[in-house]
PDB file of N, CA and C in Angstrom:
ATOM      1  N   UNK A   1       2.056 210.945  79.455  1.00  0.00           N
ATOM      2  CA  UNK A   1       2.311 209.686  80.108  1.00  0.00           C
ATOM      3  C   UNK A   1       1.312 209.516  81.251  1.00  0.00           C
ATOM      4  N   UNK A   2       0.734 208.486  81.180  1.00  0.00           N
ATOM      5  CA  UNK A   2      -0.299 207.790  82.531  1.00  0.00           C
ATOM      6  C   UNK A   2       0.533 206.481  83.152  1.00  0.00           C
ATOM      7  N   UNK A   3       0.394 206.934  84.479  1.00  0.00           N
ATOM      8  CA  UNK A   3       0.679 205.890  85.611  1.00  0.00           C
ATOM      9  C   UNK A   3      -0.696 205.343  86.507  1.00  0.00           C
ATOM     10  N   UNK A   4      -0.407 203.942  86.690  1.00  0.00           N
ATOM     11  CA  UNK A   4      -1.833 204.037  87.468  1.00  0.00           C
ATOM     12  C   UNK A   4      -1.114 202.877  88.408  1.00  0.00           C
ATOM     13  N   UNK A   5      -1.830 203.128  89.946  1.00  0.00           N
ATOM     14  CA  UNK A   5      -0.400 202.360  91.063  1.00  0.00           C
ATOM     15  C   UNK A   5      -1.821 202.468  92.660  1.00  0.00           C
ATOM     16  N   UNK A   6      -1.277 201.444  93.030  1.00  0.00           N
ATOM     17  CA  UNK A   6      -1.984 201.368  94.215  1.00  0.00           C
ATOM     18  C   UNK A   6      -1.577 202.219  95.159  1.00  0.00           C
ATOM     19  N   UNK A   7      -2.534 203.709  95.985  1.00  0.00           N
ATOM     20  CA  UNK A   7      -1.326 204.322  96.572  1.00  0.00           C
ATOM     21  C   UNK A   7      -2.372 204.088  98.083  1.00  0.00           C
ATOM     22  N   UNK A   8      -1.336 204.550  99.125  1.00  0.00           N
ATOM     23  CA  UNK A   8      -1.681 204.370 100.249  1.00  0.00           C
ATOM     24  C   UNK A   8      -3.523 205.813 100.748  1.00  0.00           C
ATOM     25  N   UNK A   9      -2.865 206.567 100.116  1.00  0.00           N
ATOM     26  CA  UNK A   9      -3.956 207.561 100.217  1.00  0.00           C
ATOM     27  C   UNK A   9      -4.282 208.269  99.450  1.00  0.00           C
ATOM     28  N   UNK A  10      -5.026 208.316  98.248  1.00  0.00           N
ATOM     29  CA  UNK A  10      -5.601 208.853  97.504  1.00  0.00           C
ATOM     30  C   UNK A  10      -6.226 210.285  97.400  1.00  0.00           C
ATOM     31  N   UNK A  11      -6.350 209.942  98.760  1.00  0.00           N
ATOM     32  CA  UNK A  11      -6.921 212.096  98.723  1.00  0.00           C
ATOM     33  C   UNK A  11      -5.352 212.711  98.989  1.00  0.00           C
ATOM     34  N   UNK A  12      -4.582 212.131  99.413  1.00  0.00           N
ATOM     35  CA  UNK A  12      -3.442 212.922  99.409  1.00  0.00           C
ATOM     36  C   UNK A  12      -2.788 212.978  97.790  1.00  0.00           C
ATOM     37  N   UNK A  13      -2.313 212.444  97.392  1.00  0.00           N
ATOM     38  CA  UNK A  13      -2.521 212.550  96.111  1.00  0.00           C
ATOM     39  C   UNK A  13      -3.074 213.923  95.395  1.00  0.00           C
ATOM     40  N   UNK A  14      -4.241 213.674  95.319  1.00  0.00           N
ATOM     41  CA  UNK A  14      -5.385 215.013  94.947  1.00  0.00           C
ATOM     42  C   UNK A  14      -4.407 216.086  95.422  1.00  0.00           C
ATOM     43  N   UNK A  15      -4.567 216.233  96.851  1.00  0.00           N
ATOM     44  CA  UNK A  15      -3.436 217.330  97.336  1.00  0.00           C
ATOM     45  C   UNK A  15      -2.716 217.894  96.969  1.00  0.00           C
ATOM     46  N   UNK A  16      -1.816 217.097  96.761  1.00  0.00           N
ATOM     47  CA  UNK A  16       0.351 217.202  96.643  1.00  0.00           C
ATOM     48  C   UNK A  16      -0.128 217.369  94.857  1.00  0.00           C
ATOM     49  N   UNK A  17      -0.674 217.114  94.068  1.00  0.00           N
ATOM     50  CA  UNK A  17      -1.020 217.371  92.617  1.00  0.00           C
ATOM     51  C   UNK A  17      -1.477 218.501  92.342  1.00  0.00           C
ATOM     52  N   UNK A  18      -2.710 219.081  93.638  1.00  0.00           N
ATOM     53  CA  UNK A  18      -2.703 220.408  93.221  1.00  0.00           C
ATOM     54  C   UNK A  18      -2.126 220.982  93.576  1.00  0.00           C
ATOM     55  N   UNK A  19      -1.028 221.230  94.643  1.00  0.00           N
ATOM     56  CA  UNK A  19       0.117 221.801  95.279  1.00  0.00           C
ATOM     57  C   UNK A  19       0.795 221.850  94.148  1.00  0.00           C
ATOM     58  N   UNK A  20       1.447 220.977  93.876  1.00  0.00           N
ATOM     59  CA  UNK A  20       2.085 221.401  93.218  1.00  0.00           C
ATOM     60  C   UNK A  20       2.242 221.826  91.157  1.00  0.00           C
ATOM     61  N   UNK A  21       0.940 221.563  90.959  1.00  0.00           N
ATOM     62  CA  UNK A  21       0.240 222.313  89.624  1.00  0.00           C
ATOM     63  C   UNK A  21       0.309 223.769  89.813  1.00  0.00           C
ATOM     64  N   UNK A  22       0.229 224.261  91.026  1.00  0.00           N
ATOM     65  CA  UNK A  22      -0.215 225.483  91.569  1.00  0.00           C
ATOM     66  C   UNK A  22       1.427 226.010  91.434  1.00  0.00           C
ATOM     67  N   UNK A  23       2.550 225.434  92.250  1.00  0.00           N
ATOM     68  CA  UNK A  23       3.586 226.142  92.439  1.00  0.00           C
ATOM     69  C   UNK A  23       4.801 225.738  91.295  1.00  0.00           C
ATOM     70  N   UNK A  24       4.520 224.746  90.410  1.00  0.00           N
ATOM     71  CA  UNK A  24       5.578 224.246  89.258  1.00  0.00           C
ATOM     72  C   UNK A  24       4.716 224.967  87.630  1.00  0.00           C
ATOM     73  N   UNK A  25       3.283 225.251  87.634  1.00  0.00           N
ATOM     74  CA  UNK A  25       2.531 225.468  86.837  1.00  0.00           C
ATOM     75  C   UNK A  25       2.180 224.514  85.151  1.00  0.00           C
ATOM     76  N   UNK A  26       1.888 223.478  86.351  1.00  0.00           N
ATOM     77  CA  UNK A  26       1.916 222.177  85.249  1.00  0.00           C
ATOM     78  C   UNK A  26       0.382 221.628  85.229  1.00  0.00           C
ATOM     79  N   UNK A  27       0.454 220.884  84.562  1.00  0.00           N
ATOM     80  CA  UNK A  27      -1.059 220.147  84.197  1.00  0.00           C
ATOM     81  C   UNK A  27      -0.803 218.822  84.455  1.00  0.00           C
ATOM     82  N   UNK A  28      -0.806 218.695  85.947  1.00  0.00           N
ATOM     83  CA  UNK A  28      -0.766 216.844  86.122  1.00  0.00           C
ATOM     84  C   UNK A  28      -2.679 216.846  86.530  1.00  0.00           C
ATOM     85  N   UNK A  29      -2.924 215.609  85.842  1.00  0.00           N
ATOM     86  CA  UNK A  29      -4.379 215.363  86.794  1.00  0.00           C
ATOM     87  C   UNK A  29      -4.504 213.780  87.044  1.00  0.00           C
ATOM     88  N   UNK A  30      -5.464 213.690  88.305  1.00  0.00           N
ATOM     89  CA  UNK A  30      -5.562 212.378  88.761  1.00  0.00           C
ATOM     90  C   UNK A  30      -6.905 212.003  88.910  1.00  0.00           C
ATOM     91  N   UNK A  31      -6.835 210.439  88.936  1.00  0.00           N
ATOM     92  CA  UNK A  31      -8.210 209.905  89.332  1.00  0.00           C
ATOM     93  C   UNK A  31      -8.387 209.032  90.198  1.00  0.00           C
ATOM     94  N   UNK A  32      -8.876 208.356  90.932  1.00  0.00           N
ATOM     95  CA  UNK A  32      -9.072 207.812  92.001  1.00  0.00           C
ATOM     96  C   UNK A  32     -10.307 207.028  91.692  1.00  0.00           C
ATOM     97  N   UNK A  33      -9.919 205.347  91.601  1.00  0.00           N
ATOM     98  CA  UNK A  33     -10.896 204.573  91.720  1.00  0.00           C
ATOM     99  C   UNK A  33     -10.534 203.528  92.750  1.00  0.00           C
ATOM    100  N   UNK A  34     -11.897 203.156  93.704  1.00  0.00           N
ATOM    101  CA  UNK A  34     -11.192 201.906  94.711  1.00  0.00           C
ATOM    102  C   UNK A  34     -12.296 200.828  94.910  1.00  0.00           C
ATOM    103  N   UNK A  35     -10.944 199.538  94.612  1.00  0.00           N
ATOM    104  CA  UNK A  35     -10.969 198.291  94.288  1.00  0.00           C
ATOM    105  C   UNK A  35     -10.747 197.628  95.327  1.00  0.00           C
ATOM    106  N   UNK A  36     -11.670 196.815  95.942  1.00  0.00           N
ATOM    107  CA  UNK A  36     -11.588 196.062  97.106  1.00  0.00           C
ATOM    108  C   UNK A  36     -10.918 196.672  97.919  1.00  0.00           C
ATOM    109  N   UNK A  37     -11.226 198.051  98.728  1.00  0.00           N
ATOM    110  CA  UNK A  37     -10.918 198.686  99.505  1.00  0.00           C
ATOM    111  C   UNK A  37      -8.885 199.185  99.209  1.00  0.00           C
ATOM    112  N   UNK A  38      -8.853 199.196  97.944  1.00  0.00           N
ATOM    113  CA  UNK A  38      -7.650 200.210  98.002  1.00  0.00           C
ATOM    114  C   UNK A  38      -7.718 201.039  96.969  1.00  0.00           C
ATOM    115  N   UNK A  39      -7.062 201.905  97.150  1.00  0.00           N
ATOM    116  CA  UNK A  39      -6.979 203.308  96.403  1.00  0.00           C
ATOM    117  C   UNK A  39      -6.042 203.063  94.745  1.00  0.00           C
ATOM    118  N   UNK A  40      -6.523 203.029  93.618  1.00  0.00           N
ATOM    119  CA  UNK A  40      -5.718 202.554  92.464  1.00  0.00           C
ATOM    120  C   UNK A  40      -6.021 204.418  92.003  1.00  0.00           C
ATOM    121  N   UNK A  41      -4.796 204.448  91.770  1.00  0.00           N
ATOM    122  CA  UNK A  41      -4.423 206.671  91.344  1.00  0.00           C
ATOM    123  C   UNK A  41      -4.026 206.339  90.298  1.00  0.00           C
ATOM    124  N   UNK A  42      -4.825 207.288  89.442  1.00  0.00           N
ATOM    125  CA  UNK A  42      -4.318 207.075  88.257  1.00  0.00           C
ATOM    126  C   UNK A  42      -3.993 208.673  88.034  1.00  0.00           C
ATOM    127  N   UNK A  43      -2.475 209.013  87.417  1.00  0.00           N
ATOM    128  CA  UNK A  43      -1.883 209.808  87.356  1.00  0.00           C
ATOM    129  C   UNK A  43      -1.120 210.369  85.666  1.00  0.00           C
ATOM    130  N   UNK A  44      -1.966 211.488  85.352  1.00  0.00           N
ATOM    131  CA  UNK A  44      -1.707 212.016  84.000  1.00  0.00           C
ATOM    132  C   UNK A  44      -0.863 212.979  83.788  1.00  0.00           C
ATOM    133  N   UNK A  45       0.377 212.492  83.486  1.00  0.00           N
ATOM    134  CA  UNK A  45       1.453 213.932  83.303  1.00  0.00           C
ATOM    135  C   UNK A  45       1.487 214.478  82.128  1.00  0.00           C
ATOM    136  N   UNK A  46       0.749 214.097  81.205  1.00  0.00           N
ATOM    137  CA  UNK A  46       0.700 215.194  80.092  1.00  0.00           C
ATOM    138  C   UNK A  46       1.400 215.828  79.494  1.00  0.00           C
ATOM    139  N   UNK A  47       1.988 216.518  79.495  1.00  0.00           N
ATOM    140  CA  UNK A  47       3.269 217.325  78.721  1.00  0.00           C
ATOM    141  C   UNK A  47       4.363 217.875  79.379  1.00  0.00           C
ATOM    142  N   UNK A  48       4.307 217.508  80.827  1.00  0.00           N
ATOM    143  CA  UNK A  48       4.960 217.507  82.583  1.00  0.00           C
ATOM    144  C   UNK A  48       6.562 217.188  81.548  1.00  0.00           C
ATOM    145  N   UNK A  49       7.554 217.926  81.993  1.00  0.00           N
ATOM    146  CA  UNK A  49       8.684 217.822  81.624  1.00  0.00           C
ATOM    147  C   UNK A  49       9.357 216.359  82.324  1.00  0.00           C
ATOM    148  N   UNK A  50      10.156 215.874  81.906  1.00  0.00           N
ATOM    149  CA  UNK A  50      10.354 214.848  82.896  1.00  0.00           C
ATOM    150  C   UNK A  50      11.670 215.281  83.891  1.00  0.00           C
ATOM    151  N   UNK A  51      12.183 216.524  84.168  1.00  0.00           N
ATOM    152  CA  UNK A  51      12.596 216.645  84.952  1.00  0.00           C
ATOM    153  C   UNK A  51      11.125 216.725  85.956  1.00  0.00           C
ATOM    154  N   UNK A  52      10.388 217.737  85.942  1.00  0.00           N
ATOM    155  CA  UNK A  52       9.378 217.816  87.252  1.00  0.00           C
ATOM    156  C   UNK A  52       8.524 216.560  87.273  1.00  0.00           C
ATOM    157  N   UNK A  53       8.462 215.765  86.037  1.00  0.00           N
ATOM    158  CA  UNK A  53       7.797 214.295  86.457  1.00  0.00           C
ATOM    159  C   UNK A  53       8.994 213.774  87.735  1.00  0.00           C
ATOM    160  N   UNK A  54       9.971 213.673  87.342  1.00  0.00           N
ATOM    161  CA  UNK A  54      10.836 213.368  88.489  1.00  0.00           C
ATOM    162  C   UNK A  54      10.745 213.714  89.753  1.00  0.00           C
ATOM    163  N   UNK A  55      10.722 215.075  89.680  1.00  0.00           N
ATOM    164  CA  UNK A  55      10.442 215.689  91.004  1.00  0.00           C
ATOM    165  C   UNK A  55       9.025 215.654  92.220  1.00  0.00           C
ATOM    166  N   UNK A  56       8.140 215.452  90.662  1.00  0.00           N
ATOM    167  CA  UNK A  56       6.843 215.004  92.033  1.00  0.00           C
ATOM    168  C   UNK A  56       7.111 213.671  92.264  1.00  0.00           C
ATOM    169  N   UNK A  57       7.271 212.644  91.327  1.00  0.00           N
ATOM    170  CA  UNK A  57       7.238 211.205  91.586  1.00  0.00           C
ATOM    171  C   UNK A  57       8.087 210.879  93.448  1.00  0.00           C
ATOM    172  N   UNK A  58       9.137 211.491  93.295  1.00  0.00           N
ATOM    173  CA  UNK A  58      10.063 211.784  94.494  1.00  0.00           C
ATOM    174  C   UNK A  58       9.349 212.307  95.768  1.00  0.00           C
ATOM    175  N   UNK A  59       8.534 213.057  95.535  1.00  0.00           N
ATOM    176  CA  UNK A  59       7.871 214.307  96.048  1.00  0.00           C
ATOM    177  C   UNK A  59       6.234 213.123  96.813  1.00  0.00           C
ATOM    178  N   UNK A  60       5.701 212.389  95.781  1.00  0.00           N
ATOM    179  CA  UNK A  60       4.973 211.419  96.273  1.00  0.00           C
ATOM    180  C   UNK A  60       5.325 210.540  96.734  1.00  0.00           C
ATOM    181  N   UNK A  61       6.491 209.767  96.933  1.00  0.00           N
ATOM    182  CA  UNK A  61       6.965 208.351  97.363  1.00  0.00           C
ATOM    183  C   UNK A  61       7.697 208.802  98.814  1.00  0.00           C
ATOM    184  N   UNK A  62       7.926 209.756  98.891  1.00  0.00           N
ATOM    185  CA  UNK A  62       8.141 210.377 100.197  1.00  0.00           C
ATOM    186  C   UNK A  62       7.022 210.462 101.594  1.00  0.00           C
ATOM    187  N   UNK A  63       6.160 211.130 100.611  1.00  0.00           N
ATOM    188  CA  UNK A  63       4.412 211.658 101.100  1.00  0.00           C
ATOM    189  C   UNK A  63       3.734 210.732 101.380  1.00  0.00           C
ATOM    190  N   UNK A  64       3.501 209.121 100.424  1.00  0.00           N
ATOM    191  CA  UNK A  64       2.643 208.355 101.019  1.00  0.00           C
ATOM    192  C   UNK A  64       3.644 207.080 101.836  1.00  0.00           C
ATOM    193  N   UNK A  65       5.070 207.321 102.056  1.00  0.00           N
ATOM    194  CA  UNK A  65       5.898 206.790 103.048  1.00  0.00           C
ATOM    195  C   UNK A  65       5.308 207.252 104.808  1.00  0.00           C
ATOM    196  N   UNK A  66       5.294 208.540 104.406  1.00  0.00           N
ATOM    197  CA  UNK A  66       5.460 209.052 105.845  1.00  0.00           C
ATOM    198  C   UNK A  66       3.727 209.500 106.313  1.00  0.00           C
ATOM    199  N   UNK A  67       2.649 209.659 105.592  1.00  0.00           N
ATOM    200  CA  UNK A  67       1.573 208.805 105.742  1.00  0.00           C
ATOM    201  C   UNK A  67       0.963 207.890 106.444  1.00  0.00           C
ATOM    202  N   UNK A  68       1.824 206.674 105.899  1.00  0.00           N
ATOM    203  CA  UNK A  68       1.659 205.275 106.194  1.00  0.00           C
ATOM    204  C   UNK A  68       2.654 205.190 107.952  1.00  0.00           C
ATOM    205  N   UNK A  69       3.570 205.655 107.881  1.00  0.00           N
ATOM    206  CA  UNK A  69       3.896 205.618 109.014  1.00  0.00           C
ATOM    207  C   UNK A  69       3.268 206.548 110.300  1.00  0.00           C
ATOM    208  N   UNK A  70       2.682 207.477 110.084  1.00  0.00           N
ATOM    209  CA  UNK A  70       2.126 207.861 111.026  1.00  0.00           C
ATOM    210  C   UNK A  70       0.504 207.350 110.412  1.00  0.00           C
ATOM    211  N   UNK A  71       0.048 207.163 110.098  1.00  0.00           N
ATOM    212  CA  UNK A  71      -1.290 206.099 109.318  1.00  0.00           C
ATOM    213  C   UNK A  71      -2.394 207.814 109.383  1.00  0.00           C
ATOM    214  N   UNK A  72      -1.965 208.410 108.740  1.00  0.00           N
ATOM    215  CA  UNK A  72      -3.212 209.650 108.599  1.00  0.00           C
ATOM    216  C   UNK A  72      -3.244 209.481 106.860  1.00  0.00           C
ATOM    217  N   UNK A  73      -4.270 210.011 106.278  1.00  0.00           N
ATOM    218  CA  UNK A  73      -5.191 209.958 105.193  1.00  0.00           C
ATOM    219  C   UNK A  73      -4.919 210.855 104.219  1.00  0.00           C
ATOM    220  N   UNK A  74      -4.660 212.123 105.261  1.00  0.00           N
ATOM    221  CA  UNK A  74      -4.327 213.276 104.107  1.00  0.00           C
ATOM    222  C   UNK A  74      -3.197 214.372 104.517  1.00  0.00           C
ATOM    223  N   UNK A  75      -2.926 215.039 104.057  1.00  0.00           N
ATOM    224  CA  UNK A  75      -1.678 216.177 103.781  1.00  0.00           C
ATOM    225  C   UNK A  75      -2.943 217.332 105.159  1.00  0.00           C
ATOM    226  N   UNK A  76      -1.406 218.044 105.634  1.00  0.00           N
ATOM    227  CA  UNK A  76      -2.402 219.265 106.571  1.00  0.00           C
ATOM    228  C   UNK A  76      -3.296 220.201 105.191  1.00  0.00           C
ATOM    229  N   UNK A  77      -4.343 220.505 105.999  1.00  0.00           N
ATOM    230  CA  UNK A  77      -5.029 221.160 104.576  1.00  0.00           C
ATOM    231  C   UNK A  77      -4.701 222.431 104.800  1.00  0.00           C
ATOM    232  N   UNK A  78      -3.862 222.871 105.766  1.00  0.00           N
ATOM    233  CA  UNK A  78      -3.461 224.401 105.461  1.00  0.00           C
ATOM    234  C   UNK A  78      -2.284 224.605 104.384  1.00  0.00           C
ATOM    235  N   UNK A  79      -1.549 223.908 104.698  1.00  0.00           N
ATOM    236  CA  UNK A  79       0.065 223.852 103.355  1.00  0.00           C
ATOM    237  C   UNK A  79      -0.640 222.740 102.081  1.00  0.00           C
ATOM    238  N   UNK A  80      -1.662 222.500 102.074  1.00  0.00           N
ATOM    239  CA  UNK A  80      -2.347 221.297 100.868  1.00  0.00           C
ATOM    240  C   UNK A  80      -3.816 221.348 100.622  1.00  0.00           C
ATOM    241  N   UNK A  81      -3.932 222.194 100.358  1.00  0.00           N
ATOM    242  CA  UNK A  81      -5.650 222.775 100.572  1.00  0.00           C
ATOM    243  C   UNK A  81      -6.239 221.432  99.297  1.00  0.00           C
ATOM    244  N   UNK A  82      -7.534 221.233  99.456  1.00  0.00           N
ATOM    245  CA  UNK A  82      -8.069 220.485  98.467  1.00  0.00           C
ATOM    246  C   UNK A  82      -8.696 221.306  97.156  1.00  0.00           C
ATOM    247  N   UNK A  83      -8.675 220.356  95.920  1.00  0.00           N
ATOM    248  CA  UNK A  83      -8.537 220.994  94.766  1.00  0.00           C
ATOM    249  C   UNK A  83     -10.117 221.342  94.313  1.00  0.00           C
ATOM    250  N   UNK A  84     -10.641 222.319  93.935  1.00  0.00           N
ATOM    251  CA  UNK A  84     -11.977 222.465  93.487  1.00  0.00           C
ATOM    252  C   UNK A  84     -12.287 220.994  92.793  1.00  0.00           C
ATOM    253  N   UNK A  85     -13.355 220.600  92.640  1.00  0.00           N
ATOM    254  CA  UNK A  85     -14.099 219.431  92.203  1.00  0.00           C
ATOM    255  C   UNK A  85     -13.562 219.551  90.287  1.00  0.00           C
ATOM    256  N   UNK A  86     -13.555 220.585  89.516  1.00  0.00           N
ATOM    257  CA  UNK A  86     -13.242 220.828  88.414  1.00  0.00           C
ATOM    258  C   UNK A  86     -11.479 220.270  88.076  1.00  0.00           C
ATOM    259  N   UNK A  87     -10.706 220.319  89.220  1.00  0.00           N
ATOM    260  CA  UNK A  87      -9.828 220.140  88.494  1.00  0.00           C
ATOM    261  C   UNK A  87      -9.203 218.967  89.397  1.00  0.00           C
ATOM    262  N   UNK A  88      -9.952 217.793  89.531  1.00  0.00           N
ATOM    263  CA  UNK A  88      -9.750 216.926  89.772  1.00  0.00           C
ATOM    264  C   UNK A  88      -9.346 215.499  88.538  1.00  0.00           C
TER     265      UNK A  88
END
């Protein structure tokens, strides 16, 4: 299944995807293209159970809530390190 959604921050995204690929051991991947200055994520869950599709979806709508309210860009990169260029 592909989702593709205007999100507030796109490198966070990247983040919280490899976070949690890393700690659920799933194969979500994303892409990031931007259209008149907003971020359109496009998001590939692949064979992602839909319980843990559930759980990140939850897991992101949280993340680019609280984001937007404090208006920062990305996740701390110590608990959200960024993902090698390969598995973007």
């Amino acid at each position: 299944m592909k989702v593709t959604e205007i999100m507030y921050s796109g490198i966070a995204v990247r983040q919280l995807v490899y976070s949690f690929n890393k700690e659920f051991s799933t194969e979500i991947f994303t892409s990031i293209e931007m259209k008149e200055g907003n971020s359109f994520v496009t998001i590939d869950f692949g064979n992602t159970s839909k319980e843990l599709i559930f759980k990140f979806s939850f897991k992101l709508g949280k993340t680019q809530k609280l984001l937007m309210k404090t208006r920062e860009f990305m996740l701390p990169i110590g608990q959200y390190p960024l993902p090698p260029e390969e598995n973007t």
